[in-house]
N, C-alpha and C. Protein backbone atom coordinates (compact mmCIF):
# COMPACT_ATOMS: atom_id res chain seq x y z
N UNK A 1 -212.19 144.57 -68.15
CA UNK A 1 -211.86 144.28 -66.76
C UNK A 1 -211.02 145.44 -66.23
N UNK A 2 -211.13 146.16 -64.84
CA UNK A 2 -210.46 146.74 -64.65
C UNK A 2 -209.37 146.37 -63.83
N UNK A 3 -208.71 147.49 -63.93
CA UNK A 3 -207.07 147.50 -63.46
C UNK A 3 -206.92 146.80 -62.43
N UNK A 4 -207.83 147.33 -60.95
CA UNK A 4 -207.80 146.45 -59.83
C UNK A 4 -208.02 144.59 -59.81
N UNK A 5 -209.07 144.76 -60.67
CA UNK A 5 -209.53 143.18 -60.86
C UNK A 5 -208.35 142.72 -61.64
N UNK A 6 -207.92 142.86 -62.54
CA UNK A 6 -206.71 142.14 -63.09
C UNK A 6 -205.29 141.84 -61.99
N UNK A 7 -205.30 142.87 -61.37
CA UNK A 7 -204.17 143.16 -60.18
C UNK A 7 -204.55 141.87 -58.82
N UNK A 8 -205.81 141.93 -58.56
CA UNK A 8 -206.28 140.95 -57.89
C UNK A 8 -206.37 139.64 -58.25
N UNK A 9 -206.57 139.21 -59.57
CA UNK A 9 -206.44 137.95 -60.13
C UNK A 9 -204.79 137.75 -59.94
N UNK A 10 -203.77 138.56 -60.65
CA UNK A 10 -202.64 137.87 -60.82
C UNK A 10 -201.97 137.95 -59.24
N UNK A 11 -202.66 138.99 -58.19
CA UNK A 11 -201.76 138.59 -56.99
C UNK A 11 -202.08 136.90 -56.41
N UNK A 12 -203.30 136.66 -56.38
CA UNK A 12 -204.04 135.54 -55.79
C UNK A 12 -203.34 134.73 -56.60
N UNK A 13 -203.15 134.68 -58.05
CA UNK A 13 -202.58 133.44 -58.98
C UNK A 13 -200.98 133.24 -57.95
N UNK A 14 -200.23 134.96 -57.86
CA UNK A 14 -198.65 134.49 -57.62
C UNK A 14 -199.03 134.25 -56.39
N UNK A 15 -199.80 134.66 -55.20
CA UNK A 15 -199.94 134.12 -54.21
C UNK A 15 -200.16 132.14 -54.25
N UNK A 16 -200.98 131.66 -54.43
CA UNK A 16 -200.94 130.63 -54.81
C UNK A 16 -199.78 129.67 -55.33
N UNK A 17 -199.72 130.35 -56.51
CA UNK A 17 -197.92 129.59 -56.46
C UNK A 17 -197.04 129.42 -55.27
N UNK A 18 -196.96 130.58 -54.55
CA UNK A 18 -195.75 130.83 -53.85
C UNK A 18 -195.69 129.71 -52.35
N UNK A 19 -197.11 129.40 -52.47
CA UNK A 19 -197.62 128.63 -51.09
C UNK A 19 -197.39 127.19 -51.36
N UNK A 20 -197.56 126.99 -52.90
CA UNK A 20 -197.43 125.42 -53.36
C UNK A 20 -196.10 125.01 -53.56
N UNK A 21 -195.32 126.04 -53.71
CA UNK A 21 -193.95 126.06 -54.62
C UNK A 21 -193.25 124.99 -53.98
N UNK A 22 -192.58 124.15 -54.39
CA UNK A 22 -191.81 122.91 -53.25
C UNK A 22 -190.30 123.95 -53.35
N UNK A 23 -189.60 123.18 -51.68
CA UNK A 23 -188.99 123.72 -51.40
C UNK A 23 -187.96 122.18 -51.22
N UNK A 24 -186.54 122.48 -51.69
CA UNK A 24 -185.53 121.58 -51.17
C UNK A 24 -185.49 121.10 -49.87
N UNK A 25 -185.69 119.92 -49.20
CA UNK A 25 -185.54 119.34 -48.07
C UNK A 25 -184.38 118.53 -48.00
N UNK A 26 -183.54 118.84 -46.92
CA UNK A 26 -182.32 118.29 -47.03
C UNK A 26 -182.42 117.62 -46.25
N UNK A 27 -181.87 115.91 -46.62
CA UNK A 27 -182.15 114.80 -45.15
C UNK A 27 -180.67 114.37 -45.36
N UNK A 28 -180.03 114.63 -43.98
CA UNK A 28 -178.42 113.69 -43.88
C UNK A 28 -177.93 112.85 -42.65
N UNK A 29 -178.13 111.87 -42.71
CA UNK A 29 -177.32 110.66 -41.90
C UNK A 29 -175.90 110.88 -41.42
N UNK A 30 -175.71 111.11 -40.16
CA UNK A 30 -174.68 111.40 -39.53
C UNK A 30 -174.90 110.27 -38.46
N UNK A 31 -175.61 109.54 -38.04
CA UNK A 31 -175.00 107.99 -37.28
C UNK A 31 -174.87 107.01 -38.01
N UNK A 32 -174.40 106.24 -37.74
CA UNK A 32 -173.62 104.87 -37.71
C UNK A 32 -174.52 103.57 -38.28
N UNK A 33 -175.64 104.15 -38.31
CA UNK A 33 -176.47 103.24 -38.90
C UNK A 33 -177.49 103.53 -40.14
N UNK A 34 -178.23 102.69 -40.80
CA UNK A 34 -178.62 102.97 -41.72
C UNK A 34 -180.21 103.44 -41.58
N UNK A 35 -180.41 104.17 -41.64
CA UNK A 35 -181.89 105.20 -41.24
C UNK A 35 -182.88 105.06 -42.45
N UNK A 36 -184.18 104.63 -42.63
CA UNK A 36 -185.17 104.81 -42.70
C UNK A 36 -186.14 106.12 -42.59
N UNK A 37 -186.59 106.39 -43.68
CA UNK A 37 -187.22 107.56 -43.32
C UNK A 37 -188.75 107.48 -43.98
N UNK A 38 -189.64 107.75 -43.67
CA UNK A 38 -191.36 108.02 -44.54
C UNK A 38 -191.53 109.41 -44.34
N UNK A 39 -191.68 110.49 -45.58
CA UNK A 39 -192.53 111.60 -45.45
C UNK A 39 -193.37 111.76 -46.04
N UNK A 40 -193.98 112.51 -45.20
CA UNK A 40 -195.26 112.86 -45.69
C UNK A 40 -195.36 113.63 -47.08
N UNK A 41 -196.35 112.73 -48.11
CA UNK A 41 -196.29 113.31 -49.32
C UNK A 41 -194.69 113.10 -50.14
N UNK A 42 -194.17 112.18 -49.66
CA UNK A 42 -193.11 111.28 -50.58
C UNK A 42 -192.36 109.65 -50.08
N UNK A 43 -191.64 109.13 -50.99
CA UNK A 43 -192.06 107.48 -50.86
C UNK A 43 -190.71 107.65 -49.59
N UNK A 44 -190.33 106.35 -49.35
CA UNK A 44 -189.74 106.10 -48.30
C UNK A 44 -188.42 106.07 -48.84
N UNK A 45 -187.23 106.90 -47.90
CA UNK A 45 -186.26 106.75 -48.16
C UNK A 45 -185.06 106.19 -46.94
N UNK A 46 -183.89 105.20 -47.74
CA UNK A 46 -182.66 104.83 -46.85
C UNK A 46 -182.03 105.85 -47.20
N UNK A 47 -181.47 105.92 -46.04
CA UNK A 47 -179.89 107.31 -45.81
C UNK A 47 -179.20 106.07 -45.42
N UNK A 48 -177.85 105.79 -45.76
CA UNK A 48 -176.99 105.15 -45.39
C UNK A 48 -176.02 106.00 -44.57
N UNK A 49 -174.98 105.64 -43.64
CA UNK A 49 -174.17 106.42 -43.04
C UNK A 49 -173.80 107.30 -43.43
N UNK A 50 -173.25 108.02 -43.02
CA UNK A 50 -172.60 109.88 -43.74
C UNK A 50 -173.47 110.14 -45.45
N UNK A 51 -174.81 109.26 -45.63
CA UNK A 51 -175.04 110.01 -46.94
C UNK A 51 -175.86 110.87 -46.94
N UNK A 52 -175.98 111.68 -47.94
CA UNK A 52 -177.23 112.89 -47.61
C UNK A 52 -178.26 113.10 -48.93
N UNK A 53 -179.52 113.11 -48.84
CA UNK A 53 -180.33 113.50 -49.98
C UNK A 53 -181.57 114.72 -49.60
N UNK A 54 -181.53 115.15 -50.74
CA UNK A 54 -182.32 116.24 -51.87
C UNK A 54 -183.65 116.50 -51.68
N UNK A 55 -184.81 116.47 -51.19
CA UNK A 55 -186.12 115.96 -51.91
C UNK A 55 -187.06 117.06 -52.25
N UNK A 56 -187.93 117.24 -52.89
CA UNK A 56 -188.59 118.80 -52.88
C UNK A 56 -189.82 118.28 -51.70
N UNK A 57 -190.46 119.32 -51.29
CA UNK A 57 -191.25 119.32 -50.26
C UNK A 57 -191.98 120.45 -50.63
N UNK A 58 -193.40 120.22 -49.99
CA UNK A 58 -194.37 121.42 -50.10
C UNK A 58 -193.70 122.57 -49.00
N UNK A 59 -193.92 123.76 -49.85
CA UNK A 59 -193.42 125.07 -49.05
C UNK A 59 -194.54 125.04 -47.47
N UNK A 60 -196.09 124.98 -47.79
CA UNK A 60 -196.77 124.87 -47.06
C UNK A 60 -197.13 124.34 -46.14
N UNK A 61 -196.15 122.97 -46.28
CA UNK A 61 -196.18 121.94 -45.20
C UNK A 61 -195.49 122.68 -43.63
N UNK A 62 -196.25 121.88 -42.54
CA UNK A 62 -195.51 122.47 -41.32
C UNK A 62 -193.99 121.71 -41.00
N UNK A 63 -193.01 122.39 -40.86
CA UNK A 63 -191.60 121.32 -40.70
C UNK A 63 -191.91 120.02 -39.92
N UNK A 64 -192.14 120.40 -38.90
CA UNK A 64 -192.42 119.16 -37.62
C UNK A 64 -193.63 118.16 -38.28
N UNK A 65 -193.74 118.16 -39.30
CA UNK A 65 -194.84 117.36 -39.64
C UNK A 65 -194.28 116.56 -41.01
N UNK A 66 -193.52 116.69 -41.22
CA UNK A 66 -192.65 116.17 -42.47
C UNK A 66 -192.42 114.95 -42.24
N UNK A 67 -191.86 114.43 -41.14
CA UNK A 67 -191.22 113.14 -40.61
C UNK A 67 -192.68 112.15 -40.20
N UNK A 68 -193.04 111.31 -40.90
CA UNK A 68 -193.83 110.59 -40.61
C UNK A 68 -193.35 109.27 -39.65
N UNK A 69 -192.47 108.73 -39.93
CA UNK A 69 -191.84 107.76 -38.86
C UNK A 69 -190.59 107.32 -39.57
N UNK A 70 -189.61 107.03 -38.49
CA UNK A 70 -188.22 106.71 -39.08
C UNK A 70 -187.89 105.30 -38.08
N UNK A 71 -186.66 104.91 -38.61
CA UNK A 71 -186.25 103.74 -38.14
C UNK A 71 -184.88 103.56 -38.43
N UNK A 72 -183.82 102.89 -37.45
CA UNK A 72 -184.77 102.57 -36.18
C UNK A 72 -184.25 103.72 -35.18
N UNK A 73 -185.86 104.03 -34.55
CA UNK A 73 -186.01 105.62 -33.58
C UNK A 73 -185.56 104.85 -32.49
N UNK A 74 -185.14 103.82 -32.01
CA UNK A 74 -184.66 103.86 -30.59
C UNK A 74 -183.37 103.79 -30.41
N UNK A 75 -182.62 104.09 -32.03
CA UNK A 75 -180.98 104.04 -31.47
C UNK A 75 -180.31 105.36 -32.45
N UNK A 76 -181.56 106.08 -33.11
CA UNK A 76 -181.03 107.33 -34.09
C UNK A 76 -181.94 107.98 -33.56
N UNK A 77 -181.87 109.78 -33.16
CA UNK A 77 -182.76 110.43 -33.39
C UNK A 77 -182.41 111.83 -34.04
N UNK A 78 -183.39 112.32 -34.17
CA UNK A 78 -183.26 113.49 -35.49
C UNK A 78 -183.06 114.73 -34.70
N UNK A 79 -182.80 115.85 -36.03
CA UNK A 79 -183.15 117.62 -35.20
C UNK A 79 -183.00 117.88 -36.51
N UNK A 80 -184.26 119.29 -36.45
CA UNK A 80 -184.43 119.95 -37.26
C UNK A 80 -183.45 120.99 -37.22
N UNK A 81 -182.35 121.52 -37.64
CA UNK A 81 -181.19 122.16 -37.95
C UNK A 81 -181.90 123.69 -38.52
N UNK A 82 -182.34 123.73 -39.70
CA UNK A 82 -183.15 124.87 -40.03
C UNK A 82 -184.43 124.14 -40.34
N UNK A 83 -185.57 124.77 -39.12
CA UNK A 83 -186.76 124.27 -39.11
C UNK A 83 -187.41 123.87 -40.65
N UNK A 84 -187.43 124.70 -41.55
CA UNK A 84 -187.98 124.63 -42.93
C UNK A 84 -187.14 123.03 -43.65
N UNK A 85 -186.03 123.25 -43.58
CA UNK A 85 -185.56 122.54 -44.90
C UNK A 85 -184.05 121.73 -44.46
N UNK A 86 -184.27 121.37 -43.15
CA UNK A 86 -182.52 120.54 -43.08
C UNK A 86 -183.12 119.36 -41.21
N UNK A 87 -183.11 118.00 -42.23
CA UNK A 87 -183.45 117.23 -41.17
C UNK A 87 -182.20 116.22 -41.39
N UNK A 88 -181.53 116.30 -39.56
CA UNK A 88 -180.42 115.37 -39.63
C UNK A 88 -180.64 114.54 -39.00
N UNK A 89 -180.17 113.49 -38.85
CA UNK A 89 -180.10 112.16 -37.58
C UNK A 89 -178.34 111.83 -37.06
N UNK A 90 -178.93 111.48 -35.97
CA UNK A 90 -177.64 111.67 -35.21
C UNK A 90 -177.40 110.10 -34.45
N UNK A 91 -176.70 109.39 -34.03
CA UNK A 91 -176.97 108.07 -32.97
C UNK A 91 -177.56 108.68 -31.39
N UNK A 92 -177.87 108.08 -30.82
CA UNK A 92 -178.65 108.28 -29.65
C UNK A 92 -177.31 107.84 -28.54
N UNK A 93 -177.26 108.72 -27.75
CA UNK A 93 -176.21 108.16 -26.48
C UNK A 93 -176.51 107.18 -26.19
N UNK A 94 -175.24 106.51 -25.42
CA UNK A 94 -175.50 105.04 -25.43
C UNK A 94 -175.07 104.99 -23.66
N UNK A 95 -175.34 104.12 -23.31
CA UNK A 95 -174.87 103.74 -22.24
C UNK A 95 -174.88 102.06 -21.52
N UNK A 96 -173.72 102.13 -21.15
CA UNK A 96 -172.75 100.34 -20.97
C UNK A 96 -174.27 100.09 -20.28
N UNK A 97 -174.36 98.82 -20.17
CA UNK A 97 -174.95 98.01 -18.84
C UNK A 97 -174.20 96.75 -18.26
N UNK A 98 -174.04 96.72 -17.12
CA UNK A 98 -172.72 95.43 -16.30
C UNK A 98 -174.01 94.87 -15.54
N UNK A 99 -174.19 93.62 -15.73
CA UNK A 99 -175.17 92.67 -14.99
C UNK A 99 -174.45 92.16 -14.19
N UNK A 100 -175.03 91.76 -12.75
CA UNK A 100 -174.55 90.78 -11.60
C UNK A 100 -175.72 90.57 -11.44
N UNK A 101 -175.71 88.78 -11.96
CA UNK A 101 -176.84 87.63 -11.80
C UNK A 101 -176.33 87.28 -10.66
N UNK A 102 -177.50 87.83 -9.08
CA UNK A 102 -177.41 86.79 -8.12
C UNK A 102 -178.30 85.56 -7.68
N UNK A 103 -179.39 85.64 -9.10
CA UNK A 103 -180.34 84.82 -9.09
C UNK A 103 -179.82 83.04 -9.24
N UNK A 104 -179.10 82.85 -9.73
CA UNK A 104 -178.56 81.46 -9.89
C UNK A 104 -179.13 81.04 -10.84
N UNK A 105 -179.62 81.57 -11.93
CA UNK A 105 -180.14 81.07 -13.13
C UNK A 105 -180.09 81.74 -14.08
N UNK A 106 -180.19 81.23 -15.78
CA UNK A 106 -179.80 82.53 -16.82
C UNK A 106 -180.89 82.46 -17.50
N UNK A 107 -180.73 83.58 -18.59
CA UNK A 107 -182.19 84.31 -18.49
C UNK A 107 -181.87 85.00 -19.41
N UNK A 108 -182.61 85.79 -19.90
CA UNK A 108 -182.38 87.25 -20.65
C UNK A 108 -183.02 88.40 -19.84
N UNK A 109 -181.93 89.81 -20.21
CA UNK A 109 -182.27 90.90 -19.91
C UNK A 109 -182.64 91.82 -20.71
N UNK A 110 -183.95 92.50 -20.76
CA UNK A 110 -184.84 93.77 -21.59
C UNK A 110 -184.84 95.03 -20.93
N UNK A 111 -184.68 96.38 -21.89
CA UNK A 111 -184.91 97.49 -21.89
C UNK A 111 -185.75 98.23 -21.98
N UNK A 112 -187.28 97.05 -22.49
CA UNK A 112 -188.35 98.30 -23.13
C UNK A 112 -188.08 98.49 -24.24
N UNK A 113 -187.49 97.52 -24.92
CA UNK A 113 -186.90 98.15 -26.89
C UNK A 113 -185.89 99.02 -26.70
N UNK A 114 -185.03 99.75 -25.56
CA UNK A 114 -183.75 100.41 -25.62
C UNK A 114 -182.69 99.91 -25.99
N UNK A 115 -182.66 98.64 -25.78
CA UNK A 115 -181.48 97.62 -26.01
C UNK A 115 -182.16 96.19 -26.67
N UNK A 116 -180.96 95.69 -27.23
CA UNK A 116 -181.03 94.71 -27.80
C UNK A 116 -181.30 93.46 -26.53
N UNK A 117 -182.49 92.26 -26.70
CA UNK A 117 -182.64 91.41 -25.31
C UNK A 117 -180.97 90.94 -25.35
N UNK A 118 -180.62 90.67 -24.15
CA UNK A 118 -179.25 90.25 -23.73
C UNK A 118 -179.60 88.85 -23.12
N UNK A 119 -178.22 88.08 -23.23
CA UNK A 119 -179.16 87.13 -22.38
C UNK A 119 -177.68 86.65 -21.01
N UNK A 120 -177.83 86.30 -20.31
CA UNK A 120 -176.91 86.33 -18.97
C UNK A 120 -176.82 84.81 -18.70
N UNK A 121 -175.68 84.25 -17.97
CA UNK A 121 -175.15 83.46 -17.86
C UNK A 121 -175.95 82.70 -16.19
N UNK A 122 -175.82 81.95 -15.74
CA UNK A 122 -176.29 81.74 -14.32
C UNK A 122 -175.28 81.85 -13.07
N UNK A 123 -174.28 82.10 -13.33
CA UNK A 123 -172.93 82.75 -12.49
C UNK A 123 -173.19 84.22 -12.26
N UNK A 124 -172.46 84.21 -10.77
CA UNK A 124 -172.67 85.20 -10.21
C UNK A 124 -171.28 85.90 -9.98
N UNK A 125 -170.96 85.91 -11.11
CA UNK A 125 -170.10 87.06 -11.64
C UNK A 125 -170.41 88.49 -12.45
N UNK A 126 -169.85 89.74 -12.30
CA UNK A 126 -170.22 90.45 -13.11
C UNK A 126 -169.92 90.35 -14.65
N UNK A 127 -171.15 90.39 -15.02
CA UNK A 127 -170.86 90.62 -16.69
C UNK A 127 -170.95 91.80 -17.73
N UNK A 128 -170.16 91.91 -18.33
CA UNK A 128 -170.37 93.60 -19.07
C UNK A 128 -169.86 93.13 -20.11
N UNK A 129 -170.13 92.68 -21.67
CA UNK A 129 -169.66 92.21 -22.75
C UNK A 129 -170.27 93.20 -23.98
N UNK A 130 -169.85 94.40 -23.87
CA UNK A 130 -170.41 95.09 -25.07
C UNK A 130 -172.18 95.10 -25.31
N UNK A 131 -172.64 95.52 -23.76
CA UNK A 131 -174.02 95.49 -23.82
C UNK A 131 -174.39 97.12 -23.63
N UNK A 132 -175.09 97.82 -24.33
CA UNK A 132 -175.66 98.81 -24.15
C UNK A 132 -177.08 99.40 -24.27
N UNK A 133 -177.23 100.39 -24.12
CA UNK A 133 -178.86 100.72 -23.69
C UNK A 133 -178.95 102.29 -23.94
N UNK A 134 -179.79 102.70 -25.00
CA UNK A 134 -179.89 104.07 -25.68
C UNK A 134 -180.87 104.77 -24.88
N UNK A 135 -181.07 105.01 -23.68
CA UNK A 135 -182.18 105.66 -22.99
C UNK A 135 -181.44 106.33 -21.41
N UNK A 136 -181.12 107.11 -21.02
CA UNK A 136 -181.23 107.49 -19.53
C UNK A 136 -182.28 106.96 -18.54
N UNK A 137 -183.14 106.51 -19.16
CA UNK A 137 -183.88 106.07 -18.22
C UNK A 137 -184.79 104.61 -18.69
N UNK A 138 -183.97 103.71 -18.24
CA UNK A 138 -184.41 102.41 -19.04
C UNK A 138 -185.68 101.40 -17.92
N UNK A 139 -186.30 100.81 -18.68
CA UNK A 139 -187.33 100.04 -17.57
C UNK A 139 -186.44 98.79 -18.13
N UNK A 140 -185.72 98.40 -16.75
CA UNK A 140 -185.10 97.00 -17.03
C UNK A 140 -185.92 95.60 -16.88
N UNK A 141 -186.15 95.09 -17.49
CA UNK A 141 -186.89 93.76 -17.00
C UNK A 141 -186.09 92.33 -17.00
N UNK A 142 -185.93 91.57 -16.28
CA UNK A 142 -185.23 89.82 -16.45
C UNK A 142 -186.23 88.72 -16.79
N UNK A 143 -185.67 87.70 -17.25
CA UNK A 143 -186.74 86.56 -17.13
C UNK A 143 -185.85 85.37 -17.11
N UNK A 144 -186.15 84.37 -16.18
CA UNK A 144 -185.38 83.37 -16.67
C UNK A 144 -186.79 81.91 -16.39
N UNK A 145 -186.81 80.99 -17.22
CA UNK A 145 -187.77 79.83 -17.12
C UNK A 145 -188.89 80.32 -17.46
N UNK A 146 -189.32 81.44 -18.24
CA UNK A 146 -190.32 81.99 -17.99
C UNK A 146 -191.20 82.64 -17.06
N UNK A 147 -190.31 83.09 -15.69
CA UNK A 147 -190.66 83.86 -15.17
C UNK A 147 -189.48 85.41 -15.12
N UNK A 148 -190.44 86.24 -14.57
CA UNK A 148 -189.98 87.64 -14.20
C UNK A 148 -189.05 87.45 -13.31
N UNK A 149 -187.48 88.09 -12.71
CA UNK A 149 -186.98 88.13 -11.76
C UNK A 149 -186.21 89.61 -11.40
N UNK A 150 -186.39 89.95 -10.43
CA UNK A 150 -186.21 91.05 -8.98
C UNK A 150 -184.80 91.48 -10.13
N UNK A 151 -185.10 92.87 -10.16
CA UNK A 151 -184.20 93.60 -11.09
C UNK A 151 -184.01 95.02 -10.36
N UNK A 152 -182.61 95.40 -9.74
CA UNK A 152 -182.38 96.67 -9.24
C UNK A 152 -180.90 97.62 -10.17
N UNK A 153 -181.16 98.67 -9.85
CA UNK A 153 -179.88 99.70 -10.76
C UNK A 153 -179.51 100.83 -10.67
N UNK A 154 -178.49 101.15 -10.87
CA UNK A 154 -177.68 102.37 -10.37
C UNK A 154 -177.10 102.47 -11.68
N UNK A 155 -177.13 103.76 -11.52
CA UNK A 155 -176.11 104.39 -12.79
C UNK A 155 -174.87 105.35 -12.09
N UNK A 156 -173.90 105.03 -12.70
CA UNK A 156 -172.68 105.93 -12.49
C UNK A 156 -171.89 106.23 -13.94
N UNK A 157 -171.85 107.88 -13.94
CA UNK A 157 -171.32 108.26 -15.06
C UNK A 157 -172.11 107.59 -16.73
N UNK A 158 -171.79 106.67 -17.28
CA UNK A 158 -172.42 106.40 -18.66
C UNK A 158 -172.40 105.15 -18.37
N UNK A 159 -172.19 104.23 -17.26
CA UNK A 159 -172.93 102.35 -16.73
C UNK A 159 -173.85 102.46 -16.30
N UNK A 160 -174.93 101.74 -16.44
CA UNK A 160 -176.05 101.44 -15.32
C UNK A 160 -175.20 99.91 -15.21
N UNK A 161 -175.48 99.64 -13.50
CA UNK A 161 -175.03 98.38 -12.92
C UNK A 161 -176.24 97.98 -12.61
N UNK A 162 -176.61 96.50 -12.94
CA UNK A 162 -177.83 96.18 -12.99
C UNK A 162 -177.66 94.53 -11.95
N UNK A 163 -177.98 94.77 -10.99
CA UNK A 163 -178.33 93.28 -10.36
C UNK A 163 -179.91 92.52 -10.53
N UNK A 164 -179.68 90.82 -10.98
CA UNK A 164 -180.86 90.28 -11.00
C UNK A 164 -180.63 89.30 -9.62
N UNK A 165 -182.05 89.64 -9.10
CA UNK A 165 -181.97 88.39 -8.17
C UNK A 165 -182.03 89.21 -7.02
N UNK A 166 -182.18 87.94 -5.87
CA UNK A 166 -182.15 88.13 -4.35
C UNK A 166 -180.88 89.01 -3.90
């Protein structure tokens, strides 16, 4: 065999390696909650608060394609820190919501999955009891008796003020 052909076999062999080679993927939990993760081409892992893990990963894989789905994505979201090999999660801004039911009836209030359903009193007082909503831009919906009711909102600073009713 000559020189070239041998030279060509072992580049293609170290080439090959170098494409398969797994590479350390670093996943670390920096919110407040306990994160869920599926990647692609490994089993599913919990990050608990401030913990961080290890995993090898194909060199070849595209970064943005690593994250198969996490949970829960509507109150953590991620960033790739160094595209290759460092995926963090962070909590998602939050923002208050203060209801004034002028409908005269109680009900629960929805986000679209941004927030947890709330449910409101039939007084037409304002209420704000540690209710929040992880989205800038939330589709609010009410219901009370099983129907839909007339939902308007303003945001100031980090509240949306949310009136139901006439």
């Amino acid at each position: 065999m000559s020189k070239i052909a041998v030279f060509a076999v072992i580049s293609i062999f170290l080439l090959s390696c170098t494409l398969s080679y797994p590479n350390d993927t670093v996943l670390t939990n920096h919110s407040s909650r306990t994160v869920t993760v599926n990647l692609y081409g490994a089993n599913r892992i919990t990050l608990s608060p401030s913990e961080s893990v290890s995993i090898e990963t194909r060199r070849d894989m595209n970064p943005r394609e690593r994250i198969q789905s996490f949970s829960p994505d509507r109150r953590v979201r991620f960033v790739y820190t160094n595209p290759a090999l460092t995926l963090e999660f962070f909590d998602r801004n939050r923002y208050e919501v203060r209801i004034l039911n002028l409908s005269g009836q109680a009900g629960t209030l929805s986000a679209d999955g941004w927030m947890d359903s709330t449910s409101f009193g039939a007084q037409n007082t304002e209420q704000a009891m540690g209710r929040f909503v992880y989205t800038r831009q939330p589709v609010f919906a009410a219901r009370a008796g099983g129907f839909y009711l007339p939902v308007l909102y303003s945001k100031e600073a980090n509240v949306f003020f949310v009136t139901i009713g006439n």
